[in-house]
Protein backbone atom coordinates (compact mmCIF):
# COMPACT_ATOMS: atom_id res chain seq x y z
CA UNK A 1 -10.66 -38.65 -7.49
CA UNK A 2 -14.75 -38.06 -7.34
CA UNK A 3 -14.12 -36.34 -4.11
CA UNK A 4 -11.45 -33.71 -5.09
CA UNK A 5 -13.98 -33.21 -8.48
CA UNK A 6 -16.63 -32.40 -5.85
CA UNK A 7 -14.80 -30.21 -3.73
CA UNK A 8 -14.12 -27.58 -6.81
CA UNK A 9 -17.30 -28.14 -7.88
CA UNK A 10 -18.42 -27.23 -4.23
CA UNK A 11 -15.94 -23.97 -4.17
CA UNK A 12 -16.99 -22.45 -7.43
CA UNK A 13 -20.83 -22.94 -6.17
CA UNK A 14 -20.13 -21.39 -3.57
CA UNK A 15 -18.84 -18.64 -5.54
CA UNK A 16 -21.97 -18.52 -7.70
CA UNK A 17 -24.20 -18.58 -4.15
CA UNK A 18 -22.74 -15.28 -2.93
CA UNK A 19 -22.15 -13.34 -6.82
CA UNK A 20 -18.48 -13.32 -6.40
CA UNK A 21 -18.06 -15.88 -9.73
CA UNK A 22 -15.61 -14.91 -12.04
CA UNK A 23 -15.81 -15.71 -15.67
CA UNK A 24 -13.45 -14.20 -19.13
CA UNK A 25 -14.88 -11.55 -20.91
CA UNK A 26 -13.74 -11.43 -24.60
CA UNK A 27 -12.33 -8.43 -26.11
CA UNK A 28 -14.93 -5.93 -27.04
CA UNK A 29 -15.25 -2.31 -28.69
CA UNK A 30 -16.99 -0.10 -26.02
CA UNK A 31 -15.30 2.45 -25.02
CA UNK A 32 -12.60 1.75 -22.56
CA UNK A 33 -12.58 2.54 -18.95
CA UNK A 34 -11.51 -0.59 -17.53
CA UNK A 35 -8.17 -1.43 -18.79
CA UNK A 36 -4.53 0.11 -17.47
CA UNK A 37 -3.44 0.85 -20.86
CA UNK A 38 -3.33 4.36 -19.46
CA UNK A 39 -1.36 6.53 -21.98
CA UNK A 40 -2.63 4.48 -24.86
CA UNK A 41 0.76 2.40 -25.90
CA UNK A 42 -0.56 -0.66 -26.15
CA UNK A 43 -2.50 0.35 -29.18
CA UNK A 44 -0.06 3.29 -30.50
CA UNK A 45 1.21 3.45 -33.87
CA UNK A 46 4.09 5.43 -32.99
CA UNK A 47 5.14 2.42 -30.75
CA UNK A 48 4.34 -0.24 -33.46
CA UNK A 49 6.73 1.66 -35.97
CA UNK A 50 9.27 1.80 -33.92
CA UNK A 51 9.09 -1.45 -32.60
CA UNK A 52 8.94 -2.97 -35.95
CA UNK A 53 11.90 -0.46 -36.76
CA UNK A 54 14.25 -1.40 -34.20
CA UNK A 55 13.16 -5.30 -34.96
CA UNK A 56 14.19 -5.00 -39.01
CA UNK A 57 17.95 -2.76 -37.33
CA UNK A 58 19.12 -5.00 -34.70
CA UNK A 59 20.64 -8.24 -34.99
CA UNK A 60 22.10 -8.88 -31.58
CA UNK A 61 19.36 -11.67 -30.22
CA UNK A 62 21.21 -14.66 -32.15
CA UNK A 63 18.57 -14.94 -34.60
CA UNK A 64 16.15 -15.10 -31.87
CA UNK A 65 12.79 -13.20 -31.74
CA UNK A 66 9.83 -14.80 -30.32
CA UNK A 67 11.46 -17.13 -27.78
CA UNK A 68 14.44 -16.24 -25.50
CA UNK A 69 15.35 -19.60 -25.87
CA UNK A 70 16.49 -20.02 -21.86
CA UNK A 71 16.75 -18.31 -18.99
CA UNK A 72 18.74 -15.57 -17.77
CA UNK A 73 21.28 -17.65 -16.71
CA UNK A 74 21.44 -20.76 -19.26
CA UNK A 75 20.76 -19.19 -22.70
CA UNK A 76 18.38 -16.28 -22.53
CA UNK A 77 20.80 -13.47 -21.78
CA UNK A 78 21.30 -11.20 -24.25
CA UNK A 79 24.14 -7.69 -24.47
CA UNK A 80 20.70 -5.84 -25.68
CA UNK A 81 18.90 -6.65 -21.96
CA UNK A 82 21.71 -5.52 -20.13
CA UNK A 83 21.75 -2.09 -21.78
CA UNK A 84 17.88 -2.43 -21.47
CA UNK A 85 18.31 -3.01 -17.56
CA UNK A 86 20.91 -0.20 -17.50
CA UNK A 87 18.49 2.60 -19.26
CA UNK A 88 15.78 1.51 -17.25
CA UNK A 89 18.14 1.82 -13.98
CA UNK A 90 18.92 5.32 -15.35
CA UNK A 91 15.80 6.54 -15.87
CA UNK A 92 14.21 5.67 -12.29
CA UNK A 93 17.47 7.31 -10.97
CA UNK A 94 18.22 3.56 -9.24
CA UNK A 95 21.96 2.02 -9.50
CA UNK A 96 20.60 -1.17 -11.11
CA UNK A 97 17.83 -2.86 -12.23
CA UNK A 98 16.62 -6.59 -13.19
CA UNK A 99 13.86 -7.58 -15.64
CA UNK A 100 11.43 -9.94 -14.26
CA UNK A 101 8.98 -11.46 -16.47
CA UNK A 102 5.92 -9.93 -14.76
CA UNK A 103 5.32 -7.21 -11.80
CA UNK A 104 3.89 -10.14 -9.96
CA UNK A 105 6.94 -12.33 -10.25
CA UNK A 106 8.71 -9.40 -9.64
CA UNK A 107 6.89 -8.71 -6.01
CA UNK A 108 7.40 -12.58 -5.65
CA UNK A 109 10.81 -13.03 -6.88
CA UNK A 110 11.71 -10.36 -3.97
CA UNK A 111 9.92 -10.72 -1.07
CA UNK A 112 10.34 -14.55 -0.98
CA UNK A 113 14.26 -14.12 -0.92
CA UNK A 114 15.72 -11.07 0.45
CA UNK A 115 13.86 -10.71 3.85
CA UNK A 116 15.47 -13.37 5.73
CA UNK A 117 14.83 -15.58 9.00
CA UNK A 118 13.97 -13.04 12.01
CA UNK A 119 13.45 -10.58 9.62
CA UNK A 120 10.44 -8.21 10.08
CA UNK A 121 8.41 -7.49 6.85
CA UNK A 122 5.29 -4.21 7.90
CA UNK A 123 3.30 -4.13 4.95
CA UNK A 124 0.15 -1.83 4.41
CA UNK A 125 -3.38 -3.98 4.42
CA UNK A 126 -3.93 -3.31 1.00
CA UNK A 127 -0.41 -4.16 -0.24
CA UNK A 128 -0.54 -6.52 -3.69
CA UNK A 129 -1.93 -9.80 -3.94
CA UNK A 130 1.95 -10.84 -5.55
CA UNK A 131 3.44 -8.94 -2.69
CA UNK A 132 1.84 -11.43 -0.22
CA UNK A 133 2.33 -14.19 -2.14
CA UNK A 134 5.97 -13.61 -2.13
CA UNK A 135 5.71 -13.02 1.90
CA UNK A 136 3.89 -16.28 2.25
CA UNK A 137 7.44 -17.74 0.91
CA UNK A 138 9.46 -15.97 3.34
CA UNK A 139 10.82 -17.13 6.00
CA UNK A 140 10.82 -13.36 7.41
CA UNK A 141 7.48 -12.71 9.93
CA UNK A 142 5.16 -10.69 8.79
CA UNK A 143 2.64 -8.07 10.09
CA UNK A 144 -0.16 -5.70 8.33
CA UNK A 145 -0.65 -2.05 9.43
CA UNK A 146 -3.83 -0.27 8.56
CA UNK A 147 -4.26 1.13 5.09
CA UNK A 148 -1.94 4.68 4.29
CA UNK A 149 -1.91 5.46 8.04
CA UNK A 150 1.55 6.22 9.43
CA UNK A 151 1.25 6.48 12.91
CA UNK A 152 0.00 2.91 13.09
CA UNK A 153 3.10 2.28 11.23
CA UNK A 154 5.34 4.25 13.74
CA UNK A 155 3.86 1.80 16.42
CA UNK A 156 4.76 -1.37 14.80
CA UNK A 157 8.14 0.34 14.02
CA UNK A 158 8.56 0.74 17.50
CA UNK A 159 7.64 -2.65 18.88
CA UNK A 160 9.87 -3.99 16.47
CA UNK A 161 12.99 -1.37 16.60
CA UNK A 162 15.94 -3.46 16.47
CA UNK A 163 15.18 -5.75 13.93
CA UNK A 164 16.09 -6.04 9.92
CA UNK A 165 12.56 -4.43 9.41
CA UNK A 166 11.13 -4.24 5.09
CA UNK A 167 8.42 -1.97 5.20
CA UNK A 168 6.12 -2.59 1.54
CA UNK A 169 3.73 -0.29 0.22
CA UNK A 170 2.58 0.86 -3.33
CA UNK A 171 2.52 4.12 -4.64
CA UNK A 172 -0.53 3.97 -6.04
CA UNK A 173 -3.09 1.52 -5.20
CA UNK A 174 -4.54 -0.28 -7.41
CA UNK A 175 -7.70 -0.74 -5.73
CA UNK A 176 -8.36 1.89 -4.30
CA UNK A 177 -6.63 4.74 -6.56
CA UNK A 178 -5.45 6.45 -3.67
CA UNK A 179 -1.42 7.39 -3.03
CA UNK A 180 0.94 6.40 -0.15
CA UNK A 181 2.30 9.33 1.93
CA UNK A 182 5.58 8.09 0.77
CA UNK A 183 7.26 11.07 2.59
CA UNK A 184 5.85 10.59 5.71
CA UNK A 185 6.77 7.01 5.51
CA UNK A 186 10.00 7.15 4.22
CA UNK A 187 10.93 9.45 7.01
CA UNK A 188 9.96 6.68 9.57
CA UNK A 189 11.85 4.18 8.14
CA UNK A 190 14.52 6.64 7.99
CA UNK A 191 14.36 7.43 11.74
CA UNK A 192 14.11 3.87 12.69
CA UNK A 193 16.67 2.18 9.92
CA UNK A 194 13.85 -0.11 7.77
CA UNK A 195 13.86 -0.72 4.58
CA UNK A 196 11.27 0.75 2.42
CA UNK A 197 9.75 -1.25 -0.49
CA UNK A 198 7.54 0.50 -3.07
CA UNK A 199 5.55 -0.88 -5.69
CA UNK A 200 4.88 1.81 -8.66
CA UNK A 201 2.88 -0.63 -10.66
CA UNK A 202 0.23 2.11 -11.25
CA UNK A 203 2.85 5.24 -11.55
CA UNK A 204 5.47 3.92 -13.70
CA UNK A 205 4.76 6.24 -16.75
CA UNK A 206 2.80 8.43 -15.35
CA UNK A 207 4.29 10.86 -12.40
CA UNK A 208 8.00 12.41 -12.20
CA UNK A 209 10.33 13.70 -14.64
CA UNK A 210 9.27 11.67 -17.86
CA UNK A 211 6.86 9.19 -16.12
CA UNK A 212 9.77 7.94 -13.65
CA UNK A 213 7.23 7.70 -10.83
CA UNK A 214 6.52 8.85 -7.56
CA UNK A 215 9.50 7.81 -6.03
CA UNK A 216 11.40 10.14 -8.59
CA UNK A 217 8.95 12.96 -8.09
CA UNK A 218 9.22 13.17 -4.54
CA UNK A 219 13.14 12.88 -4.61
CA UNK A 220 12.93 9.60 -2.63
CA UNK A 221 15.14 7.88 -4.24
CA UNK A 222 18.26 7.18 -2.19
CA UNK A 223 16.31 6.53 0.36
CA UNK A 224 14.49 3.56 -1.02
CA UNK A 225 15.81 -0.06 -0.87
CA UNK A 226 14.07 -1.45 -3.68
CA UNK A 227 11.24 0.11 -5.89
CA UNK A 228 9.37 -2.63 -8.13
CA UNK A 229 7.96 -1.02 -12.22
CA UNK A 230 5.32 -3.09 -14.18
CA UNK A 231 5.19 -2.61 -17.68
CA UNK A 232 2.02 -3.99 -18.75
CA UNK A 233 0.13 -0.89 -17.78
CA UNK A 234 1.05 2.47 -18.55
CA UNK A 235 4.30 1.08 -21.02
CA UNK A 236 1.85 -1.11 -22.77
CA UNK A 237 3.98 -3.55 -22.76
CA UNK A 238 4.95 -6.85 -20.73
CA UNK A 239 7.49 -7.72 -17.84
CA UNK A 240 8.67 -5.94 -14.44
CA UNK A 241 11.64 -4.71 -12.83
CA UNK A 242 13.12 -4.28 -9.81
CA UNK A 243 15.52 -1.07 -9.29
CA UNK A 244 17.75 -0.68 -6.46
CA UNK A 245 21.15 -1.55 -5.59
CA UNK A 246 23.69 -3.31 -7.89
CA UNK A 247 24.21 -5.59 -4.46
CA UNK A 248 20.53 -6.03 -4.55
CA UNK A 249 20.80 -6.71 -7.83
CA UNK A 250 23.64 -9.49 -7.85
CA UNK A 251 21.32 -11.23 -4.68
CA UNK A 252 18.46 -11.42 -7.04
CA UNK A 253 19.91 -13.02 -9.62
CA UNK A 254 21.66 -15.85 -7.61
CA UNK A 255 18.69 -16.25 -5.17
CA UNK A 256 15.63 -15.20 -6.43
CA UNK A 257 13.72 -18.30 -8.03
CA UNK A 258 11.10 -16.33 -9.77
CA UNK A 259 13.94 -14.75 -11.81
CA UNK A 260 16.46 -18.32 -11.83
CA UNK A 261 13.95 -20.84 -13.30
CA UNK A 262 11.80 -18.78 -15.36
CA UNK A 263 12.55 -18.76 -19.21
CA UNK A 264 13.60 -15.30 -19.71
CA UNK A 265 10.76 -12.55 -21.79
CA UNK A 266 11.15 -13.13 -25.58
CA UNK A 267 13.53 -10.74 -27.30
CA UNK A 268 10.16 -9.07 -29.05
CA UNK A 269 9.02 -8.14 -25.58
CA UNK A 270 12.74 -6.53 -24.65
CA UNK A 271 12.54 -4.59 -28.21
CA UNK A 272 9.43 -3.41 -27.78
CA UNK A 273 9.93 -2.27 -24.50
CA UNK A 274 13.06 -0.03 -25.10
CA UNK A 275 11.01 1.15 -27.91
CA UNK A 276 8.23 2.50 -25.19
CA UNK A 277 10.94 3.91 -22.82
CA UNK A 278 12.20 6.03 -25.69
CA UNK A 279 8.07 6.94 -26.07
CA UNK A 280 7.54 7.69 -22.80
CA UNK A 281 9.97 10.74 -22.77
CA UNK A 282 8.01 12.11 -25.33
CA UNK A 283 4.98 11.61 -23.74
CA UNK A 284 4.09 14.45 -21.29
CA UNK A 285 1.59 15.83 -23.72
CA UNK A 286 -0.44 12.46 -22.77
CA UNK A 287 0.22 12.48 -18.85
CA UNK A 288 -1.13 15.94 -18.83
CA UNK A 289 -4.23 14.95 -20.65
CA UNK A 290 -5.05 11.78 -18.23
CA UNK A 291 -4.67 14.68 -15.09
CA UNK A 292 -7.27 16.63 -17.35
CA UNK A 293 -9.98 13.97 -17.68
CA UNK A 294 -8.85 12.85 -13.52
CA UNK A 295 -10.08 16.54 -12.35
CA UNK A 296 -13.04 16.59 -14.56
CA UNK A 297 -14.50 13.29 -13.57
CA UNK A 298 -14.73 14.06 -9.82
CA UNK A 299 -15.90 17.25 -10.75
CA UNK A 300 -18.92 15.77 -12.65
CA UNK A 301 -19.49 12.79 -9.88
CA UNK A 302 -19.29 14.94 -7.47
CA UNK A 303 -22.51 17.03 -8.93
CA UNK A 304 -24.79 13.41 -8.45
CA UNK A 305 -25.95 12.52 -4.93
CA UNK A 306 -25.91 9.69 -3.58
CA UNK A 307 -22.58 7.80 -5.21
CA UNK A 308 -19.50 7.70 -2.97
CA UNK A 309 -16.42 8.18 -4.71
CA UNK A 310 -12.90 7.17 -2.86
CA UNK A 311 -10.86 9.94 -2.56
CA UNK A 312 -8.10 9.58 -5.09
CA UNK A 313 -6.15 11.99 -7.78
CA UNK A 314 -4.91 8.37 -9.88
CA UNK A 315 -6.43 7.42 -13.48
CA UNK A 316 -8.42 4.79 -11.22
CA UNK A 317 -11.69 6.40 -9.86
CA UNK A 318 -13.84 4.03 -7.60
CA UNK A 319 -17.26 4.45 -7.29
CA UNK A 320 -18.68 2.56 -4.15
CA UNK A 321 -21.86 0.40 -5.00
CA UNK A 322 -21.88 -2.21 -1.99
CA UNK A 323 -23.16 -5.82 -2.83
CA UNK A 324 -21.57 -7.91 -5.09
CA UNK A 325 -25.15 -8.38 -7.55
CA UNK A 326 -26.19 -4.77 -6.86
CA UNK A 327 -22.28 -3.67 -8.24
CA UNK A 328 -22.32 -6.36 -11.30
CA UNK A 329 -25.83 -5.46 -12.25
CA UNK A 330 -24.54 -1.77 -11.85
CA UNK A 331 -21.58 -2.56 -14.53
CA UNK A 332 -23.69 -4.68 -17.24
CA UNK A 333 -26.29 -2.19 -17.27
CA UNK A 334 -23.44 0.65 -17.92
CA UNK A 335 -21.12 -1.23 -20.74
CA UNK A 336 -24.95 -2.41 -22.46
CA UNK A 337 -24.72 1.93 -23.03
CA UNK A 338 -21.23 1.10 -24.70
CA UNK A 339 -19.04 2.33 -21.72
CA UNK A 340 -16.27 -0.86 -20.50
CA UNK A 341 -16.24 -0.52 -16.89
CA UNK A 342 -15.65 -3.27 -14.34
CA UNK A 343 -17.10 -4.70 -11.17
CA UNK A 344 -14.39 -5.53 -8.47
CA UNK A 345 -15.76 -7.76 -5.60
CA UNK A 346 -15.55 -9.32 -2.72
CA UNK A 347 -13.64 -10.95 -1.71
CA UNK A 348 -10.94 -9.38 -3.89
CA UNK A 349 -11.99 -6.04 -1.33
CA UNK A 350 -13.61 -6.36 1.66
CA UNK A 351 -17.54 -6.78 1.90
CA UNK A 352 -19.29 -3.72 1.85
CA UNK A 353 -16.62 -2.10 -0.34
CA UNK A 354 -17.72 -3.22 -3.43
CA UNK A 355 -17.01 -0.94 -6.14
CA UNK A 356 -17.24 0.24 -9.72
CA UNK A 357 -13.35 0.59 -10.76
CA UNK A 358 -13.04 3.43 -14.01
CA UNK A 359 -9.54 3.99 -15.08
CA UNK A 360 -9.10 7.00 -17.43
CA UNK A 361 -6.73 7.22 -20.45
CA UNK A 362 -4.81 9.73 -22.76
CA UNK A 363 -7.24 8.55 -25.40
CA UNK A 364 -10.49 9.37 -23.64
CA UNK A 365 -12.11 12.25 -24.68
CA UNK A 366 -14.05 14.73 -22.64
CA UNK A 367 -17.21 13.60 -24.17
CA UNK A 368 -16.83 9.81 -23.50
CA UNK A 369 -16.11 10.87 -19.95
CA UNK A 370 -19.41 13.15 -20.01
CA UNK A 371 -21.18 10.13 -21.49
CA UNK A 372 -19.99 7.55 -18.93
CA UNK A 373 -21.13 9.66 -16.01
CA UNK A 374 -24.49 10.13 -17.49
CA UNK A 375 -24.63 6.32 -17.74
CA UNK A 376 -23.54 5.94 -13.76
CA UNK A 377 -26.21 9.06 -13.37
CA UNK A 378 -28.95 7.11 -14.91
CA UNK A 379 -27.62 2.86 -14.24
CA UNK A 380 -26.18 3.18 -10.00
CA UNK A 381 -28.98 5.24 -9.23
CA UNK A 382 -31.90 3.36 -10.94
């Protein structure tokens, strides 16, 4: 016992040694540039009304409101999910979908069943930490190819051509802030018959025809296999999905054990997110305002020398600051002039790369933003 005490005690030193210790912060009131609450729904009125609206109108959850009571397939299935699953299906332009009880047991729930034995999963080197996970559980092989760059890609295609080959990348990273060439990439799995696997974590809600994401936008569509939503970001809300196939669908639900043995999301959570779908077309007015605030940031970093910015057009803007003390001390020093912004470190990105991570909202006004980039001005350079 004393020796498995030690050992944690020995990892999270370790972790102290080289600044990379994590700790909770609580909930504060500076103004926010750290959360993914981009369009403001997790705090909107208009959403609480009507969630509280559609709670006090529908009686179809058996009584049931803060507990599902069972999963999906013992007690916690409910007519009001299915048509949930259905108007999420239509909306993303997808046959089907399935509610999963997080985007990370989503990315789990599918990569650790549908690639099978022999199988051939090419995922980009900054794919999710969930979408690995979910690898790790396959018995498919797996095999990275450097970050957003396609003809790297084409050459694992190529050694591989022949295989069942799942080819995962996000949308938007979340990292990094940057976007996939989806076209480019969908074309090669197109020419060489993979599968292509996006993750629109951070542009569900945000890009396409009423936030339906990049997949939408581009038209891209029926030519993905499986495209994987999270709603605890820009839908302020809680719980993923996977859309694709109604086959895909069906081999989810009997084989997918992050969906099978999980107790299924609360009927408050299902409520309140139909509630933000029916927001979210009426929310254009808000994704307009976030691509507002995204063009005037980099035009104001851009005017201080000496801060290198990654090249993005997302609500996340990362600043590079590298050293894991130098980028904390960098942070505190900003949110102590009442601006919330976050350190991420390494290991969580690769040494060197440490960075400053500021996510922009609908709610931000221009003067916050011209306030927070006096504080980098005046705290990174110092």
């Amino acid at each position: 016992m004393f020796s498995t005490f030690e050992s944690l005690r020995k990892a999270l030193e370790k972790r102290k040694q080289n600044s990379s210790f994590r700790s909770l912060v609580i909930e504060n009131k500076l103004i926010d540039f750290c959360s993914t609450d981009y369009l403001g729904f997790a705090k909107s009125d208009e959403l609480k009304k009507s969630i509280l609206e559609e709670i006090k109108n529908n009686f179809s959850f058996s009584g049931n409101l803060s507990g599902s009571s069972g999963s999906r397939l013992m007690r916690g299935n409910y007519l009001y999910t299915e048509n949930l699953e259905n108007k999420i299906a239509n909306h993303h332009k997808a046959e089907a979908s399935l509610i999963f009880n997080s985007g990370y047991d989503a990315n789990v729930g599918f990569f650790s069943c549908v690639p099978q034995r022999g199988d051939i999963i090419l995922h980009d080197e900054l794919i999710h930490v969930s979408s690995r996970e979910g690898m790790r559980l396959s018995f498919a092989l797996k095999f990275s190819f450097r970050h957003n760059d396609v003809n790297h890609l084409e050459e694992k295609l190529k050694k591989f051509k022949g295989k069942n080959i799942f080819v995962s990348v996000e949308s938007v990273y979340s990292m990094d802030g940057d976007f996939s060439p989806l076209e480019a990439i969908s074309g090669l799995c197109e020419k060489y018959q993979a599968h292509l696997v996006v993750d629109e974590a951070h542009a569900t809600g945000l890009y396409g025809p009423n936030g339906a994401g990049r997949i939408v936008e581009l038209g891209l569509e029926k030519k993905t296999f499986a495209v994987i939503h999270t709603f605890g970001k820009a839908l302020g809300c809680h719980g993923g999905a996977i859309a694709g196939s109604r086959l895909l669908r069906e081999f989810l639900i009997n084989f997918s054990h992050s969906f099978i043995y999980s107790t299924a999301i609360p009927p408050i959570n299902i409520l309140a997110l139909n509630c933000a779908y029916d927001l979210l077309t009426k929310s254009n007015d808000k994704i307009y305002k976030i691509n507002y605030l995204i063009n005037l940031f980099k035009d104001k970093i851009k005017m201080i020398n000496g801060i290198e910015i990654i090249p993005g057009f997302s609500p996340i803007q990362c600043l590079i600051i590298p050293g894991n003390e130098r980028v904390k001390n960098a942070a505190n020093k900003i949110r102590e002039s009442g601006y919330d912004v976050r350190a991420v470190l390494s290991p969580t990105v690769p040494g060197g790369r440490e960075r400053l991570r500021v996510c922009l909202h609908s709610f931000n006004s221009p003067e916050e933003l011209e306030g927070l980039v006096l504080s980098i001005k005046k705290n990174v350079l110092s």
